[in-house]
Protein backbone atom coordinates (compact mmCIF):
# COMPACT_ATOMS: atom_id res chain seq x y z
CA UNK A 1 151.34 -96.41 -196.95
CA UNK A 2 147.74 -95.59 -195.83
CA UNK A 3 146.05 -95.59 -192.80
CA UNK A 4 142.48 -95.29 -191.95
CA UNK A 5 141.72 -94.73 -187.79
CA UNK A 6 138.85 -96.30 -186.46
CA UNK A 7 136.84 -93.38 -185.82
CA UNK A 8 137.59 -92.71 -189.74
CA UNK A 9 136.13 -96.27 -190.67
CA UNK A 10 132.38 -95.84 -192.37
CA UNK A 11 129.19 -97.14 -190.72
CA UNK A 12 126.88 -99.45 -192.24
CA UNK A 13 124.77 -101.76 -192.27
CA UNK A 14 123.66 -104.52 -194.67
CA UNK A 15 120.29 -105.40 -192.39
CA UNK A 16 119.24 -104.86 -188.40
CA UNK A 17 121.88 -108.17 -188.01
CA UNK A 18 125.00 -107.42 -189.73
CA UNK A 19 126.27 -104.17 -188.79
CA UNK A 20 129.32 -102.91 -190.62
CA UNK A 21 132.33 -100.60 -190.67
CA UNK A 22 133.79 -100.24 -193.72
CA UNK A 23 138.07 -99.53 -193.93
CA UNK A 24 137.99 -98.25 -198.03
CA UNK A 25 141.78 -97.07 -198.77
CA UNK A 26 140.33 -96.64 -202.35
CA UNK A 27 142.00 -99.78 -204.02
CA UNK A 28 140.87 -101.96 -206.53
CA UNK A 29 142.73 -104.57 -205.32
CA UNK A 30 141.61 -105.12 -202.20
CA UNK A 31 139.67 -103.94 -198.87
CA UNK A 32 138.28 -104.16 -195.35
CA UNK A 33 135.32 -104.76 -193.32
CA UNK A 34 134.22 -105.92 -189.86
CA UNK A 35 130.80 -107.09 -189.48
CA UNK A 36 129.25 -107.82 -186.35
CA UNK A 37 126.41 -110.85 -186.80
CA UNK A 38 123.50 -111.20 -184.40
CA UNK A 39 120.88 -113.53 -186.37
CA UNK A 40 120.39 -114.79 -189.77
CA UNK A 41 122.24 -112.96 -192.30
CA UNK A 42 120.58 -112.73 -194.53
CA UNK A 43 117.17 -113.62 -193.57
CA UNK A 44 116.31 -115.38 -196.24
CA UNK A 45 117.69 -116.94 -199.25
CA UNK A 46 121.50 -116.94 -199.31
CA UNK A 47 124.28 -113.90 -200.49
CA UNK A 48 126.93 -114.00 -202.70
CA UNK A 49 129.58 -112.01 -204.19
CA UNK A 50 129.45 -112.58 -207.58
CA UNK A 51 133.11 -110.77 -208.31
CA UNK A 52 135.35 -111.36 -205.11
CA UNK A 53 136.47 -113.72 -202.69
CA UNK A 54 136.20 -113.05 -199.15
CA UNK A 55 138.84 -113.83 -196.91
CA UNK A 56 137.20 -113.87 -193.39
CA UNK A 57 138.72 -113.78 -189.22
CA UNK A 58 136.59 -114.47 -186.97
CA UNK A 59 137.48 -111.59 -184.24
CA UNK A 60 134.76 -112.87 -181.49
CA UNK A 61 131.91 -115.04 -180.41
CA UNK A 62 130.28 -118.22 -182.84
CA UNK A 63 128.12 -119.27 -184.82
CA UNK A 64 127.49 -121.16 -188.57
CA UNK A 65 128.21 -120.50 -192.13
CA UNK A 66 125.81 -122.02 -194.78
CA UNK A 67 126.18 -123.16 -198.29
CA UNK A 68 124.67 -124.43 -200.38
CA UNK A 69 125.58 -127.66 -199.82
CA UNK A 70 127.04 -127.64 -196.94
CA UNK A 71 127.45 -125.89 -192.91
CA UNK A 72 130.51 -125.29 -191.18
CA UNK A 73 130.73 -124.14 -187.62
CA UNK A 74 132.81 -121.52 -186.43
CA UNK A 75 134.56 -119.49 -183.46
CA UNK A 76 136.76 -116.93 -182.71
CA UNK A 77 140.37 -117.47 -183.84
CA UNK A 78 138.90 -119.11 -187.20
CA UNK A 79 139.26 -118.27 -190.16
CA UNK A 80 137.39 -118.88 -193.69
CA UNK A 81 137.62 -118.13 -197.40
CA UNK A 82 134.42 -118.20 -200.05
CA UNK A 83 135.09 -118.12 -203.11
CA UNK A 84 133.19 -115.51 -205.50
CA UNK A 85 130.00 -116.86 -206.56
CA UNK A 86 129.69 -119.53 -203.55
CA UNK A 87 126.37 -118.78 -202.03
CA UNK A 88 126.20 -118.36 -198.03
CA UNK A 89 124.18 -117.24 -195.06
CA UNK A 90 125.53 -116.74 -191.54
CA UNK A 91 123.67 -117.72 -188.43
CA UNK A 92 125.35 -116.59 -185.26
CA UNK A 93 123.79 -114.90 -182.23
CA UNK A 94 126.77 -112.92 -181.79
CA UNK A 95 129.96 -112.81 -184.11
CA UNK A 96 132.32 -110.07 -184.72
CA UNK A 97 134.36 -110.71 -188.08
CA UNK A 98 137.04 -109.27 -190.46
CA UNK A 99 136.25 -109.14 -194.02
CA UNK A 100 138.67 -108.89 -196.69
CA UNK A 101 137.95 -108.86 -200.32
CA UNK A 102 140.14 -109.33 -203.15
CA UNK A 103 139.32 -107.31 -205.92
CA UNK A 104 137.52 -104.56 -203.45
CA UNK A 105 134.28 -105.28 -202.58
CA UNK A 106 131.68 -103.00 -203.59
CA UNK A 107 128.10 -102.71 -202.89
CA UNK A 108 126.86 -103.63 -207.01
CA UNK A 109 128.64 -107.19 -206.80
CA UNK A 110 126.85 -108.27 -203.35
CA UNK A 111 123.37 -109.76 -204.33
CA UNK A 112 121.34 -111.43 -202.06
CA UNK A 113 120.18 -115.17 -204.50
CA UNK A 114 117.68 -117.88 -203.91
């Protein structure tokens, strides 16, 4: 058993719109994030995770997910999977959401793609 308090949790951020705290208990397996989402993430182009799907709650507020191929709308209470290598971009003016990745995420497999 692990725990990791919130005042533990790393700071991040993956642009001035998607703010992150990161929850790493150091398994390969799997991990934890919550990213809060005010604007286009990311600002251009799409991002993918080339390795890992992303199991994702939303924890508060709106907004829309992009493929490439499609756009789902979402809200608090929802929750989405992408699978590795499906290419996305959020748009929400405010969102707070849970991230989990299975294997861990980890920064070399994120890649922002045209």
């Amino acid at each position: 058993m692990q725990i990791i308090k919130n005042n533990s949790a790393v700071k991040g951020a993956n642009s001035d719109k998607c703010k992150t705290l990161e929850y790493s208990f150091n398994d390969k397996d799997i991990d934890l994030g919550i990213a809060t989402i005010t604007g286009r993430y990311p600002e251009s182009d799409f991002c993918v995770n080339i390795i890992s799907k992303e199991l994702i709650y939303v924890l508060d507020g709106n907004g829309k997910l992009y493929f490439e191929n499609d756009c789902i709308e979402f809200e608090k209470g929802d929750s989405i999977l992408i699978d590795s290598n499906e290419k996305y971009y959020w748009d929400s003016t405010y969102c707070v959401v849970s991230m989990s990745c299975t294997p861990a995420w980890n920064e070399e497999q994120h890649k922002i793609v045209k």
